[in-house]
C-alpha atoms as a PDB file:
ATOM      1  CA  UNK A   1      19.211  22.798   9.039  1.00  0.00           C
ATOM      2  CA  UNK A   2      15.715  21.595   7.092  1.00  0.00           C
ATOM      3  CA  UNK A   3      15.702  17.404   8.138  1.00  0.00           C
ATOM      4  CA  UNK A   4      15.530  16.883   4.177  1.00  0.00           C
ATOM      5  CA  UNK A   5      19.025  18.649   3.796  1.00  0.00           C
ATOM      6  CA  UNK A   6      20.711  16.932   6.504  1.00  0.00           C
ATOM      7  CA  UNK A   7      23.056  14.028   5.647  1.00  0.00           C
ATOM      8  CA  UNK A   8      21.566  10.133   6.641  1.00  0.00           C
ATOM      9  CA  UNK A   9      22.851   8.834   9.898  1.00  0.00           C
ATOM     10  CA  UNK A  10      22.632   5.343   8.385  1.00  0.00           C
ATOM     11  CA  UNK A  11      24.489   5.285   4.770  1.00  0.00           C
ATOM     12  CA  UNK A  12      27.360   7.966   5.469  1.00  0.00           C
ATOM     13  CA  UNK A  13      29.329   5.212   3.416  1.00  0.00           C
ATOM     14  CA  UNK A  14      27.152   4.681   0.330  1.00  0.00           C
ATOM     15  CA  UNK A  15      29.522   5.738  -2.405  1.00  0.00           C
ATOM     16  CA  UNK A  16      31.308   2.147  -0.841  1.00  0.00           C
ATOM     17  CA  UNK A  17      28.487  -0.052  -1.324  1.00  0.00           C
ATOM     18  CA  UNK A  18      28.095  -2.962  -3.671  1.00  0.00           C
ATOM     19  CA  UNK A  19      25.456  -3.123  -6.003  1.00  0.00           C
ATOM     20  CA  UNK A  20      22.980  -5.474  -4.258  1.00  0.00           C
ATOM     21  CA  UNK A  21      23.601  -3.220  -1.058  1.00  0.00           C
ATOM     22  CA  UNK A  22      22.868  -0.034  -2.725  1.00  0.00           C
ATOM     23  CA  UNK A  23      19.985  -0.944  -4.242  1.00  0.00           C
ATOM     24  CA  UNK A  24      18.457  -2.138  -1.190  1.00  0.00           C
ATOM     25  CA  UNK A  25      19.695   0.641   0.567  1.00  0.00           C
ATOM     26  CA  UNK A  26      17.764   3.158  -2.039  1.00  0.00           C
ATOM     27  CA  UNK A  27      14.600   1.325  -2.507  1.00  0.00           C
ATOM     28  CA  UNK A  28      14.083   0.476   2.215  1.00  0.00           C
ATOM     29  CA  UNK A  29      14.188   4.061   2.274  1.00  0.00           C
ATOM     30  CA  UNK A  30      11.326   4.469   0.365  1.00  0.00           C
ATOM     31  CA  UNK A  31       8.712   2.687   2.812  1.00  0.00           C
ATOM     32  CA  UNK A  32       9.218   5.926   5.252  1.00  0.00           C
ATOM     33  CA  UNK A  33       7.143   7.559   2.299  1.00  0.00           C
ATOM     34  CA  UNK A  34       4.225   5.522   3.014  1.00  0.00           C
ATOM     35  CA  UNK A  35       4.170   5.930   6.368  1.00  0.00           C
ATOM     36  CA  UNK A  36       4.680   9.553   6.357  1.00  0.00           C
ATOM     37  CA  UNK A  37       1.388   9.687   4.542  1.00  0.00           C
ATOM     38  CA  UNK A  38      -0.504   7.864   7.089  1.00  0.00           C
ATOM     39  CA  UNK A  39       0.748   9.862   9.766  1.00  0.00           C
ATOM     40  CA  UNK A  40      -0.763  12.851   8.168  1.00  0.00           C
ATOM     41  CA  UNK A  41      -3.965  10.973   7.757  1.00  0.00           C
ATOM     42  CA  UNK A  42      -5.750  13.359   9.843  1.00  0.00           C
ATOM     43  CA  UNK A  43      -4.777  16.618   7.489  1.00  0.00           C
ATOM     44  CA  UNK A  44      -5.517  14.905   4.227  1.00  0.00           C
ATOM     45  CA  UNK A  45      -9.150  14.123   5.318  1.00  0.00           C
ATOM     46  CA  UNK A  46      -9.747  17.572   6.366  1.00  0.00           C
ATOM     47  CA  UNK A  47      -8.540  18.663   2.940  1.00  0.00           C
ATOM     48  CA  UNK A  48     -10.219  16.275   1.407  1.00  0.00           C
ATOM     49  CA  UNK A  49     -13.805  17.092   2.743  1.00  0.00           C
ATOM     50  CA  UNK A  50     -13.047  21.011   2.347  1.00  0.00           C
ATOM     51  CA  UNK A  51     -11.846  20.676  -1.113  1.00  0.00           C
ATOM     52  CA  UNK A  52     -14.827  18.181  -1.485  1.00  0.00           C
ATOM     53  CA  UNK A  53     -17.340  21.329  -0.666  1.00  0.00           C
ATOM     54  CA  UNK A  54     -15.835  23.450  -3.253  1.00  0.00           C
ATOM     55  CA  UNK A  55     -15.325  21.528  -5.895  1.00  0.00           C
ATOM     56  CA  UNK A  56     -19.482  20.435  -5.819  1.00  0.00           C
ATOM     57  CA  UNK A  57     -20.337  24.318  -6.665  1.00  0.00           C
ATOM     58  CA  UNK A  58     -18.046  24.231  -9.790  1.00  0.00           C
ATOM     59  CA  UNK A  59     -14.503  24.658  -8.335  1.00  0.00           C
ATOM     60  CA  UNK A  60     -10.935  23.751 -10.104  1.00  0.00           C
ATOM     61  CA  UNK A  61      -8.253  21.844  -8.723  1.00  0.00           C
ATOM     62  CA  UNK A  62      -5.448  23.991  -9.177  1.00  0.00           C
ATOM     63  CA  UNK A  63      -1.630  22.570  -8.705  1.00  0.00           C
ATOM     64  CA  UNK A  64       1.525  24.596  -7.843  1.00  0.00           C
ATOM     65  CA  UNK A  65       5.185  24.198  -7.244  1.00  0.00           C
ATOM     66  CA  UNK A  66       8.568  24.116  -8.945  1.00  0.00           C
ATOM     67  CA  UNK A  67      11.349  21.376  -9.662  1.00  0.00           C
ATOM     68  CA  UNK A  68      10.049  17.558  -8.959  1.00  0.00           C
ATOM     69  CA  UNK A  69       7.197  19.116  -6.354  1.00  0.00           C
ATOM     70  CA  UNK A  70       5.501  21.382  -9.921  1.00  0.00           C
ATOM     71  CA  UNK A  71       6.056  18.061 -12.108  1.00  0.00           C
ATOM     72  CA  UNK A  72       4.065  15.538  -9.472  1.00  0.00           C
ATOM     73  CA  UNK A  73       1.228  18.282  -9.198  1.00  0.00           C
ATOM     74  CA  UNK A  74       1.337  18.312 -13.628  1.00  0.00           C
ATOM     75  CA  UNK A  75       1.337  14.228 -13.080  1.00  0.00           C
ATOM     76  CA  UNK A  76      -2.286  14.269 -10.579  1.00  0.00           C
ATOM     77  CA  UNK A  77      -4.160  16.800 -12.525  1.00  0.00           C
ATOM     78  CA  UNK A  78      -3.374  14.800 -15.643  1.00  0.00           C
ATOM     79  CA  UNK A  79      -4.538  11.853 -14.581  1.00  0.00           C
ATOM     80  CA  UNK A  80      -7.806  12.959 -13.039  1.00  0.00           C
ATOM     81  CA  UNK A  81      -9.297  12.861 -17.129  1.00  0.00           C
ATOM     82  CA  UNK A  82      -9.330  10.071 -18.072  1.00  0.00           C
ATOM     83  CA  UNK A  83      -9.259   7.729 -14.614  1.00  0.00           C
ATOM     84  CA  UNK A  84     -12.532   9.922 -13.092  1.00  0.00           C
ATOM     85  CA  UNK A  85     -13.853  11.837 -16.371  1.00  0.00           C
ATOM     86  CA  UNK A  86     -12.570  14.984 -14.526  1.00  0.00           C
ATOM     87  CA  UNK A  87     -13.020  17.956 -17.068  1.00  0.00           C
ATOM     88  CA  UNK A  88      -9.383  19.010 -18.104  1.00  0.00           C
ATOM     89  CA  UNK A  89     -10.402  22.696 -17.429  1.00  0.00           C
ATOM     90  CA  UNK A  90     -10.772  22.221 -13.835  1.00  0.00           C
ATOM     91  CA  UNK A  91      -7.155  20.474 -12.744  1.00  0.00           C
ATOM     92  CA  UNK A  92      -5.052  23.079 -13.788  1.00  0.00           C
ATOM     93  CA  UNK A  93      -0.697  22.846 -12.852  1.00  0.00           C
ATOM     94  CA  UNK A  94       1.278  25.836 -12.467  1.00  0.00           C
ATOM     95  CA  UNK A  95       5.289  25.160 -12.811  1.00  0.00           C
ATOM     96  CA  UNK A  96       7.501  27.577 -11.571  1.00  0.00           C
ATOM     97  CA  UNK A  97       9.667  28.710 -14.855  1.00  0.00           C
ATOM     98  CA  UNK A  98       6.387  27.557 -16.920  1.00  0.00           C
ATOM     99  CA  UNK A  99       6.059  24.670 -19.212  1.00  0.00           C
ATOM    100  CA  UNK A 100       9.448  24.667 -20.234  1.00  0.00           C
ATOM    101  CA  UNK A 101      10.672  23.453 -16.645  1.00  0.00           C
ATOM    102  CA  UNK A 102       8.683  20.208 -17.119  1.00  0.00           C
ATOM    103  CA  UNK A 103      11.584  19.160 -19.277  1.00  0.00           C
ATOM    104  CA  UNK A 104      14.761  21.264 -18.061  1.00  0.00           C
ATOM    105  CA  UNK A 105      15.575  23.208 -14.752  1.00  0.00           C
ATOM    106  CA  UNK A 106      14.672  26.834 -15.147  1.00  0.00           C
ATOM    107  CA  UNK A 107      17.013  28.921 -13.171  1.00  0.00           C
ATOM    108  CA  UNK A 108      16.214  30.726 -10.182  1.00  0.00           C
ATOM    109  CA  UNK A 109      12.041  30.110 -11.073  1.00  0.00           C
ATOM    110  CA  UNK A 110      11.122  28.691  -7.942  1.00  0.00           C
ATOM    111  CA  UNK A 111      13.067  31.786  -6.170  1.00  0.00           C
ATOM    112  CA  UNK A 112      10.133  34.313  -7.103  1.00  0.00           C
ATOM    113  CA  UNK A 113       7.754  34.852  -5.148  1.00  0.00           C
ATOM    114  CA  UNK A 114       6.314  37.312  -7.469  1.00  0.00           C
ATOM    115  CA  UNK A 115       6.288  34.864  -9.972  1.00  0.00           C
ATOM    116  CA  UNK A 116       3.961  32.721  -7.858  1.00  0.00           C
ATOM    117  CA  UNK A 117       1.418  35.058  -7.608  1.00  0.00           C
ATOM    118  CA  UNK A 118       1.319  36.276 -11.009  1.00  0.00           C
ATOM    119  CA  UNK A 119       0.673  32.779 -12.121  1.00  0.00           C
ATOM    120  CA  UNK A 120      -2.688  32.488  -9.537  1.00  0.00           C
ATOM    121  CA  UNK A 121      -3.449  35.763 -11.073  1.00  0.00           C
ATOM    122  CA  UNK A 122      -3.071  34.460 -14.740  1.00  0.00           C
ATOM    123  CA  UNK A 123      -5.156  31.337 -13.705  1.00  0.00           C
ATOM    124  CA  UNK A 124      -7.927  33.951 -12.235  1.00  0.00           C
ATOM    125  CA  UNK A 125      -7.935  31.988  -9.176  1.00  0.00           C
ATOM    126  CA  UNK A 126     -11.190  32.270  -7.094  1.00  0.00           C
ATOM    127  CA  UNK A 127     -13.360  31.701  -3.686  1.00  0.00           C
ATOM    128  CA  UNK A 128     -14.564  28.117  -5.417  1.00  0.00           C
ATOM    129  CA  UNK A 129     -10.964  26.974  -6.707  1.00  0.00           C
ATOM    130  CA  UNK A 130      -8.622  24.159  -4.463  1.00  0.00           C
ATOM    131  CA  UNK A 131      -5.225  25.169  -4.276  1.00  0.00           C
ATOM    132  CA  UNK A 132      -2.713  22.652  -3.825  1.00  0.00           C
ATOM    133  CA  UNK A 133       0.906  23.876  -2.697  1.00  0.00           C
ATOM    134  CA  UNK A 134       3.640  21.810  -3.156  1.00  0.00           C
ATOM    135  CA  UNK A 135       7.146  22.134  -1.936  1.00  0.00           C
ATOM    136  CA  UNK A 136       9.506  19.562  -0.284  1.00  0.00           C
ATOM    137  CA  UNK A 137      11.337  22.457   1.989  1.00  0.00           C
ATOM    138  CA  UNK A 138       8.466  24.242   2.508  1.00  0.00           C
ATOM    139  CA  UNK A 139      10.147  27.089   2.268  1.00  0.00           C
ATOM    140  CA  UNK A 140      10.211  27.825  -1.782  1.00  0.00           C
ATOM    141  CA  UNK A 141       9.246  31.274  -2.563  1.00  0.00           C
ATOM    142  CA  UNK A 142       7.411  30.551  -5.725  1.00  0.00           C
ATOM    143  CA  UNK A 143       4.959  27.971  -3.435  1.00  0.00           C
ATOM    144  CA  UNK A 144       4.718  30.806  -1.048  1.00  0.00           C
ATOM    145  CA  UNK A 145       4.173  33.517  -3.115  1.00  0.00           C
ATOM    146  CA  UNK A 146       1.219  31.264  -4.919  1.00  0.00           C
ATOM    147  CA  UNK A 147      -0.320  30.367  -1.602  1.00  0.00           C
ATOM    148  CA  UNK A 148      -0.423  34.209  -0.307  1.00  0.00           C
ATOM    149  CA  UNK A 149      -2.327  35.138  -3.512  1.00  0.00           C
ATOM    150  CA  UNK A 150      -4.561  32.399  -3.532  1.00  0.00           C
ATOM    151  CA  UNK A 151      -5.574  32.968  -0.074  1.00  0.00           C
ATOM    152  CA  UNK A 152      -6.410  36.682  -0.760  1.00  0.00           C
ATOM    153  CA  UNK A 153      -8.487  35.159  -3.554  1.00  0.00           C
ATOM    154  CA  UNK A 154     -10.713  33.675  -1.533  1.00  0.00           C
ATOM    155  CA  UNK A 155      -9.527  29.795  -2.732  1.00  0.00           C
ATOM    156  CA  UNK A 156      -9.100  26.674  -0.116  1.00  0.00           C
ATOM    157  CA  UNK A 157      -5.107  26.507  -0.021  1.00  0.00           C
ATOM    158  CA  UNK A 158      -3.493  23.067   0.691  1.00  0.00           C
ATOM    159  CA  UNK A 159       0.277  23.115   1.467  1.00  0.00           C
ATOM    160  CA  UNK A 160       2.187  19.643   1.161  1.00  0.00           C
ATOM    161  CA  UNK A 161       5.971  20.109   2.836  1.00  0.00           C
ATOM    162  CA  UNK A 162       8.395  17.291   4.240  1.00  0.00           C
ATOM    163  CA  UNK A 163      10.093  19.671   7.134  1.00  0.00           C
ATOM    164  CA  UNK A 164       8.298  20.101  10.477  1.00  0.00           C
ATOM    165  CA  UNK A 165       7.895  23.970  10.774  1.00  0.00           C
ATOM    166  CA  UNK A 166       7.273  25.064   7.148  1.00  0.00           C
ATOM    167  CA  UNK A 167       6.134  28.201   6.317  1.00  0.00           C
ATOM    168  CA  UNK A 168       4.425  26.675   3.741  1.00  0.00           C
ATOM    169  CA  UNK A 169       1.808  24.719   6.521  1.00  0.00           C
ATOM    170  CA  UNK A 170       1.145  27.892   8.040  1.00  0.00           C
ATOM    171  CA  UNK A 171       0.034  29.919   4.673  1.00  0.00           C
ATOM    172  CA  UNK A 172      -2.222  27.386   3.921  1.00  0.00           C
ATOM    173  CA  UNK A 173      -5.751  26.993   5.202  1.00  0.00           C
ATOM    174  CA  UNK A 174      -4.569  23.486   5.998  1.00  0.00           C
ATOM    175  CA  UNK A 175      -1.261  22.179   5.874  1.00  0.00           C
ATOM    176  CA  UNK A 176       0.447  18.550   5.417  1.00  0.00           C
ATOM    177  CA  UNK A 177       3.245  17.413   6.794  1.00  0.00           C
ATOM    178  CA  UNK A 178       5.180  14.575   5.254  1.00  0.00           C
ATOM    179  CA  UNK A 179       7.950  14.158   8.143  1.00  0.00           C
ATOM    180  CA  UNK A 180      10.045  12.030   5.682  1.00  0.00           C
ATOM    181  CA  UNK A 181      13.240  13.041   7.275  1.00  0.00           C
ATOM    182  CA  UNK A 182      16.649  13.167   5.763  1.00  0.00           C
ATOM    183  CA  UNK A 183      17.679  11.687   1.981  1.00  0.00           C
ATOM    184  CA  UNK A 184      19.882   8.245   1.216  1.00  0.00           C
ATOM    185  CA  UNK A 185      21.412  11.091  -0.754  1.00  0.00           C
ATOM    186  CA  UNK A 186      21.745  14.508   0.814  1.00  0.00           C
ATOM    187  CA  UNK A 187      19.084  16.552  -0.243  1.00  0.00           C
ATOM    188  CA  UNK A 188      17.842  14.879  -2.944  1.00  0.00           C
ATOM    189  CA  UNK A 189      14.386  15.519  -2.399  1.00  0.00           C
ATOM    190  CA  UNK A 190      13.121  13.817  -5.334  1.00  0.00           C
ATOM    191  CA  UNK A 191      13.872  10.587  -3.509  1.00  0.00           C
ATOM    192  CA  UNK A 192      11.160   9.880  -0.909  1.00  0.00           C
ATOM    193  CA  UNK A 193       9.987  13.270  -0.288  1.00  0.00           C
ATOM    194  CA  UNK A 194       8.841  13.453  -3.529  1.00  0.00           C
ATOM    195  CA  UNK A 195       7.641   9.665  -3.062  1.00  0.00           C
ATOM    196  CA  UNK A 196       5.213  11.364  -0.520  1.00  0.00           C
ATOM    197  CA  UNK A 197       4.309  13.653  -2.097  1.00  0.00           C
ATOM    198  CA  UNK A 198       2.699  11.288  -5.018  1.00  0.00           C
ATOM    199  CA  UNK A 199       1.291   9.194  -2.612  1.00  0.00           C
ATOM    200  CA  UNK A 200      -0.494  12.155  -0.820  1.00  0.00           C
ATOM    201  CA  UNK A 201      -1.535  13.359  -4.107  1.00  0.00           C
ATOM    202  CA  UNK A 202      -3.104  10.145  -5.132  1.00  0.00           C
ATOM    203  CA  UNK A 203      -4.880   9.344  -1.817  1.00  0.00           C
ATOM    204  CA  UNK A 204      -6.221  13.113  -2.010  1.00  0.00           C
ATOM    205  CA  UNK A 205      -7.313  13.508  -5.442  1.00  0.00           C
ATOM    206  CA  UNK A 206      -8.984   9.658  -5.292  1.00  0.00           C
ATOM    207  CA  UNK A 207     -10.627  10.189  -1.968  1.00  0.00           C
ATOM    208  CA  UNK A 208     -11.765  13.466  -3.702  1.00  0.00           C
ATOM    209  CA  UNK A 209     -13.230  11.815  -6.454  1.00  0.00           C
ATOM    210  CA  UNK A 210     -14.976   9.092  -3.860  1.00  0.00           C
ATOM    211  CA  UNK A 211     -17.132  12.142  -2.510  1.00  0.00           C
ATOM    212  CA  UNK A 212     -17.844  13.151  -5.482  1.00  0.00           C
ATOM    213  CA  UNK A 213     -19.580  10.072  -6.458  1.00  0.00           C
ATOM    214  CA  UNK A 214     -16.903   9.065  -9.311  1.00  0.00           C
ATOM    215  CA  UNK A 215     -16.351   5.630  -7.763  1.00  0.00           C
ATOM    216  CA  UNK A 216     -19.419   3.212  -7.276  1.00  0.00           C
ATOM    217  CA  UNK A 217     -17.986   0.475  -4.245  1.00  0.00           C
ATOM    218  CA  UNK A 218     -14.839   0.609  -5.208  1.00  0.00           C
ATOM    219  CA  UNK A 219     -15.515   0.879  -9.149  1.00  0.00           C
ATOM    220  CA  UNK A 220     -14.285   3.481 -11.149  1.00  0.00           C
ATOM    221  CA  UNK A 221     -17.246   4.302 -13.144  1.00  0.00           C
ATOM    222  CA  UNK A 222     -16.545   7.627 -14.470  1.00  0.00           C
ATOM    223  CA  UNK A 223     -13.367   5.680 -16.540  1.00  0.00           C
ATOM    224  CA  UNK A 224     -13.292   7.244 -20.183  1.00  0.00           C
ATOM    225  CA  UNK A 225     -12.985   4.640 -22.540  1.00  0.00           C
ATOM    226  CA  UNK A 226     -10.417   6.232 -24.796  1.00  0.00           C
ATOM    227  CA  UNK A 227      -8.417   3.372 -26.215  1.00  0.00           C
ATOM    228  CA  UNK A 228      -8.924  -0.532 -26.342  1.00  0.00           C
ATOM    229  CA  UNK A 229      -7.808  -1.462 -22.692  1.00  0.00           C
ATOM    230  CA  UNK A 230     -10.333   1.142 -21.397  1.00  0.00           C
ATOM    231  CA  UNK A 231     -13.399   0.099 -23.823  1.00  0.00           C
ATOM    232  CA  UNK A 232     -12.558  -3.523 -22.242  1.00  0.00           C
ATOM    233  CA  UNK A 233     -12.455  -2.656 -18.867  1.00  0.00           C
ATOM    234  CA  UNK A 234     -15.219  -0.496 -19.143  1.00  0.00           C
ATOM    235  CA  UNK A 235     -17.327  -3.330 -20.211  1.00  0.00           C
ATOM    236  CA  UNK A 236     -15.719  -5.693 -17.584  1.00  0.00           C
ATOM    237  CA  UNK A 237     -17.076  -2.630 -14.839  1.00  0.00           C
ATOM    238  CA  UNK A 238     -19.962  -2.135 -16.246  1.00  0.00           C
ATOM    239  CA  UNK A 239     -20.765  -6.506 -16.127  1.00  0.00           C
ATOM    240  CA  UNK A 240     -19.492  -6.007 -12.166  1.00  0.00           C
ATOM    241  CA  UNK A 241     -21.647  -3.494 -11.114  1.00  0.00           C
ATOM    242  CA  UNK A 242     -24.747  -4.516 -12.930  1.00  0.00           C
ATOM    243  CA  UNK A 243     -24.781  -7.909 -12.789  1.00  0.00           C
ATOM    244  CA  UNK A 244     -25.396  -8.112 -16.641  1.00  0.00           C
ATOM    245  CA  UNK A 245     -24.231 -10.369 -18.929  1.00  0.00           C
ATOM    246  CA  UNK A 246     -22.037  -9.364 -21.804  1.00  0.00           C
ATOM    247  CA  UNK A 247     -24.521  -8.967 -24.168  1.00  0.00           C
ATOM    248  CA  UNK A 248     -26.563  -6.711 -22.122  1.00  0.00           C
ATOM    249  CA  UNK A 249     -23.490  -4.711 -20.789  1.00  0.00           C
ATOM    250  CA  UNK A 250     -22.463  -4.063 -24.038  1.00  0.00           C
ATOM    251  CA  UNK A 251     -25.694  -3.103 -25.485  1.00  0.00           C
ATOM    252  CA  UNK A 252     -26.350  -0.197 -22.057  1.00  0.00           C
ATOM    253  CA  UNK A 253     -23.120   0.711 -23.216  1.00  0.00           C
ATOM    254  CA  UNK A 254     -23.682   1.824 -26.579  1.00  0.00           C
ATOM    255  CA  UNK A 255     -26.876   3.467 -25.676  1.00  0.00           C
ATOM    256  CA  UNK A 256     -25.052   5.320 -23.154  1.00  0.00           C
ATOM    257  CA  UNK A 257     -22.841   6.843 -25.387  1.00  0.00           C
ATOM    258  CA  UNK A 258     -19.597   4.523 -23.472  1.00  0.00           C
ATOM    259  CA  UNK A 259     -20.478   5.943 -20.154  1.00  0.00           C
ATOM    260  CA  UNK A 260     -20.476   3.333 -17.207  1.00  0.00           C
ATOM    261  CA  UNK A 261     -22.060   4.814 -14.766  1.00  0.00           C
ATOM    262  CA  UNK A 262     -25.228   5.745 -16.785  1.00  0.00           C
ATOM    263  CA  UNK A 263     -25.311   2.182 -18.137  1.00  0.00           C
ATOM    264  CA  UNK A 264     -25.180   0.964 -14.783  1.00  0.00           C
ATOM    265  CA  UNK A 265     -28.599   2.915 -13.662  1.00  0.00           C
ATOM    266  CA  UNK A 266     -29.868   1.972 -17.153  1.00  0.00           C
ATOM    267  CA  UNK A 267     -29.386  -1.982 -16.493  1.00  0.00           C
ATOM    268  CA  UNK A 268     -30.084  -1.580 -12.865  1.00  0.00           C
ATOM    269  CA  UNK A 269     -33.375   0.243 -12.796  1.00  0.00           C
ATOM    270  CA  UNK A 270     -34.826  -0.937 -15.882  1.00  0.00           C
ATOM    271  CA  UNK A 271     -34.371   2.455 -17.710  1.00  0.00           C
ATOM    272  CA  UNK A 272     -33.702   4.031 -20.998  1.00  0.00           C
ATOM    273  CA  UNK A 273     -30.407   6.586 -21.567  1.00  0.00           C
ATOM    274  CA  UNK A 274     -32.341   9.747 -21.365  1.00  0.00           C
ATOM    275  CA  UNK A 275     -34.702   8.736 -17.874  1.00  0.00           C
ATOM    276  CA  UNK A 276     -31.599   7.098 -16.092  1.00  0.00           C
ATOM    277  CA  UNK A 277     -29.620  10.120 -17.219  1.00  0.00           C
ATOM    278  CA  UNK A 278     -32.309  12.513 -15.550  1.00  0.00           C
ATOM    279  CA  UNK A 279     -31.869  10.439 -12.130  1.00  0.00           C
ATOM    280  CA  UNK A 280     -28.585  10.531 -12.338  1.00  0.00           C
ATOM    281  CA  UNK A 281     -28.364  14.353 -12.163  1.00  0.00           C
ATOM    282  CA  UNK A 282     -31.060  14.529  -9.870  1.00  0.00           C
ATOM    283  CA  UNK A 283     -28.689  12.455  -7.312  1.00  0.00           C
ATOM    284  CA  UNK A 284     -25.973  14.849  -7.879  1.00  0.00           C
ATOM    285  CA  UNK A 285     -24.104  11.810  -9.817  1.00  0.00           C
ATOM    286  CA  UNK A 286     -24.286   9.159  -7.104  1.00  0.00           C
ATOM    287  CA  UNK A 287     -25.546   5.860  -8.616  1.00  0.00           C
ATOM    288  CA  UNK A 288     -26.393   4.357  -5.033  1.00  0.00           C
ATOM    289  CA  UNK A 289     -28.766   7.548  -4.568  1.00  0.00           C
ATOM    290  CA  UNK A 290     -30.531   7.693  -8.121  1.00  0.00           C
ATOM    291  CA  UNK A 291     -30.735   3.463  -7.701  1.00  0.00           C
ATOM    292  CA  UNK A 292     -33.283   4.948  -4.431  1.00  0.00           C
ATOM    293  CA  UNK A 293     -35.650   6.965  -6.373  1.00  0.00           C
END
């Protein structure tokens, strides 16, 4: 039996417990997320610098799964907009069943493993593209079918599983194991397996982003400033980075068109928009490197 279906040696009583008890029972569990993660440290950093490679020359981060694994992958690619400026046409999600499972269990989806590949064929999946597998059993057809076909493509496949053994780590180029073990409730992966999962995603997709320059120490100044928090805390980056004043931060600001990182360069070197912009690109959009020239 997969250790995320087996029953927990430690709570076989929990229908019995009082409130306080439960709760604490539920949320202690949780920490063998986190330290699942770490253990697969070493696997997440080799993804990282392959996907890293690919995603320089133009490549997509694409997501697949199905059930709570498809709606965590939806979740990361979301967020990569408007947290790293990361063009919405390269994180794409695939969701076993399609977008209608986001809200409401589509039956038997996640058992085709047809289905998995036509949906990396529908995506025209290719040699540049990051393909990140997600299934708690590691065994879902769907996941399997999608890393098979994105493998023939060419693409870097990632598989993320909770159960030692998965056939989903050994169809992927790499594969990480999140040893999370058995459920406070039987099987109930979206407990924390799925915890792991989200906590994988996030250190990959933000260590990602780190090599690809979208984070100046440990600023995020790629942010889009989209709404009022964001046009504050892009200024408050902006004043951090540079060393500027208000005044000055906001005036690089609106000469940059809102963009931090360009109004960093601009108050750090002295520059106009248009020059600092030019150094920018020419240090493949690392502000420590165009600061050099």
């Amino acid at each position: 039996m997969l250790n995320t279906e087996q029953a927990h040696p430690d709570h076989p009583q929990l229908d019995r417990y009082d409130t306080a008890t439960l709760v604490d029972a539920l949320a202690a569990d949780q920490a063998c997320a986190a330290e699942a993660v770490r253990a697969a440290g070493p696997a997440l950093a080799q993804a990282v610098d392959a996907a890293a490679a690919r995603l320089r020359e133009g490549g997509r981060l694409v997501y697949a799964g199905a059930g709570t694994s498809g709606r965590l992958g939806l979740l990361d690619s979301v967020e990569l907009h408007p947290t790293f400026s990361w063009p919405h046409e390269r994180a794409l999600a695939l969701l076993a069943g399609g977008e209608g499972a986001l809200y409401r269990a589509v039956e038997g989806a996640e058992d085709s493993r047809e289905g998995g590949a036509a949906d990396i064929a529908a995506a025209g999946v290719g040699a540049l593209d990051v393909v990140l597998l997600l299934a708690a059993s590691g065994g879902t057809p769907y996941a399997l079918g999608a890393a098979e076909a994105a493998r023939a493509r060419g693409a870097l496949t990632v598989g993320f599983a909770n159960n030692p053994g998965a056939p989903l780590l050994a169809a992927c180029e790499v594969g990480v194991l999140l040893d999370t073990g058995p459920e406070v409730i039987s099987g109930s992966t979206r407990l924390k397996a799925g915890t792991a999962q989200k906590i994988a995603l996030n250190t990959f997709s933000s260590a990602v982003m780190v090599k690809l320059h979208k984070v100046y120490g440990n600023l995020m100044v790629d942010v889009q400033a989209s709404n009022a928090k964001l046009v504050k805390r892009a200024l408050r980056l902006t004043m951090l980075a540079s060393g500027a004043d208000e005044a000055a931060a906001s005036a690089a600001l609106a000469a940059s068109g809102s963009r931090v990182k360009l109004a960093i360069v601009m108050l750090k070197a002295g520059l106009g928009a248009e020059a600092a912009q030019a150094r920018l690109e020419a240090a493949g959009g690392s502000i420590e490197a165009a600061l050099r020239r």
